[in-house]
Protein backbone atom coordinates (compact mmCIF):
# COMPACT_ATOMS: atom_id res chain seq x y z
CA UNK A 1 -46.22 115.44 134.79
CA UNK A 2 -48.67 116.46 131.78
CA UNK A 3 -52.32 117.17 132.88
CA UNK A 4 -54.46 114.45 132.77
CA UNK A 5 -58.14 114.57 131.96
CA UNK A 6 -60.41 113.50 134.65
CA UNK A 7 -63.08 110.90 133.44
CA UNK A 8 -65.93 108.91 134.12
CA UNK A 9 -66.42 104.63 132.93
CA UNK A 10 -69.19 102.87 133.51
CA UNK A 11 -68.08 99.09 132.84
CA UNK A 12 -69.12 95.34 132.94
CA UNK A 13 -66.18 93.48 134.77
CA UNK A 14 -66.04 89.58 134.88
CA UNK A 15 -66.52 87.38 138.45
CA UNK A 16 -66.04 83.84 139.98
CA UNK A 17 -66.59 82.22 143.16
CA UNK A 18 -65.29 79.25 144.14
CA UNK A 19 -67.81 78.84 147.08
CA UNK A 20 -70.94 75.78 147.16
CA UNK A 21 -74.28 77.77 145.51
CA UNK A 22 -77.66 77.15 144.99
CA UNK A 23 -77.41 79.56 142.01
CA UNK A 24 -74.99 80.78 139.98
CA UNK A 25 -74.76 84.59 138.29
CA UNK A 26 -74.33 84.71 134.64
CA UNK A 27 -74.70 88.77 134.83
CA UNK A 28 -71.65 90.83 134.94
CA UNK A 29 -70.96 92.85 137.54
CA UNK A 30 -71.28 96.53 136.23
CA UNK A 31 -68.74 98.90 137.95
CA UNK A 32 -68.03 102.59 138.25
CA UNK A 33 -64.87 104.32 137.95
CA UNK A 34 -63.65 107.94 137.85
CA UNK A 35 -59.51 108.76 137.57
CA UNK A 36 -57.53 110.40 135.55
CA UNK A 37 -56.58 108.82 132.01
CA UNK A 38 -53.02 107.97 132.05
CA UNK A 39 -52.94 105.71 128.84
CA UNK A 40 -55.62 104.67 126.02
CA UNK A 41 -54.74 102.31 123.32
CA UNK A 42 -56.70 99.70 121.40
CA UNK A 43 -56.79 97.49 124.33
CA UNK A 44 -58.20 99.64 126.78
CA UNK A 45 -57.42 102.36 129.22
CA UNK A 46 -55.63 102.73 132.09
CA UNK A 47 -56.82 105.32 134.90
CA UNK A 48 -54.85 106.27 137.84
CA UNK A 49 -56.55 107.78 141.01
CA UNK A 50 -53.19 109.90 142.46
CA UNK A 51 -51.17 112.14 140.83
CA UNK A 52 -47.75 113.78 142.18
CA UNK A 53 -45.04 116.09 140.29
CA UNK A 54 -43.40 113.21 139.03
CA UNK A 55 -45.32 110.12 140.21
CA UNK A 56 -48.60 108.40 139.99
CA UNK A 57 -49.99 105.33 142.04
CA UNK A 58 -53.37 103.00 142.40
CA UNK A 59 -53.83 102.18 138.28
CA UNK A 60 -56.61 100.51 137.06
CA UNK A 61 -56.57 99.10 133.53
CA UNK A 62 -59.67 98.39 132.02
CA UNK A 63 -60.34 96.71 128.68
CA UNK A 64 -62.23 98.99 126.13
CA UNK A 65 -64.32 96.14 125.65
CA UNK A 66 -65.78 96.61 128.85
CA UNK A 67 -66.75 99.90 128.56
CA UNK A 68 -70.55 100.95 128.38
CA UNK A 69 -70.28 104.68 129.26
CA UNK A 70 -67.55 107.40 129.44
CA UNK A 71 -67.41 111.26 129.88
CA UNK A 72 -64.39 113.56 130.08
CA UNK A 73 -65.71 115.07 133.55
CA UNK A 74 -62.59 117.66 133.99
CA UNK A 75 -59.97 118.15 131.05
C-alpha cells in the first residue's frame, strides 16, 4: 500500500429525527474527522481510519461540499 497522508476535516453533516419535538434544528451538525486520505475527487473525499500491507477498513466518504476546514496533519 502507498503512504497515505494523514489529515484533519472539519465538516457540516446533515440530520433527521423521526421522534415528536417541541422544536426542530435547522443547524447542521458540525463534525470532526482525522484519517488518512484514501481518495479525493470532485465529489468529495474518502478517509479511512486503518491501514494494513494490503488492506484498509472503517471509510468515511465525505462530500467536499461539506467541508469547512482541512490540514494535511502527517504526509
Amino acid at each position: 500500500m502507498k503512504r497515505l497522508p494523514l489529515v484533519y476535516i472539519e465538516w457540516d453533516d446533515h440530520h433527521a429525527n423521526a421522534s415528536w419535538q417541541d422544536t426542530v434544528d435547522h443547524d447542521p451538525a458540525h463534525c470532526m474527522s482525522v484519517g488518512w486520505l484514501y481518495h479525493e475527487d470532485h465529489k468529495g473525499v474518502t478517509l479511512i481510519s486503518n491501514v494494513t500491507d494490503d488492506t484498509v477498513g472503517n471509510s468515511q466518504f465525505i462530500l467536499k461540499s461539506c467541508i469547512t476546514k482541512r490540514k494535511v496533519v502527517k504526509r
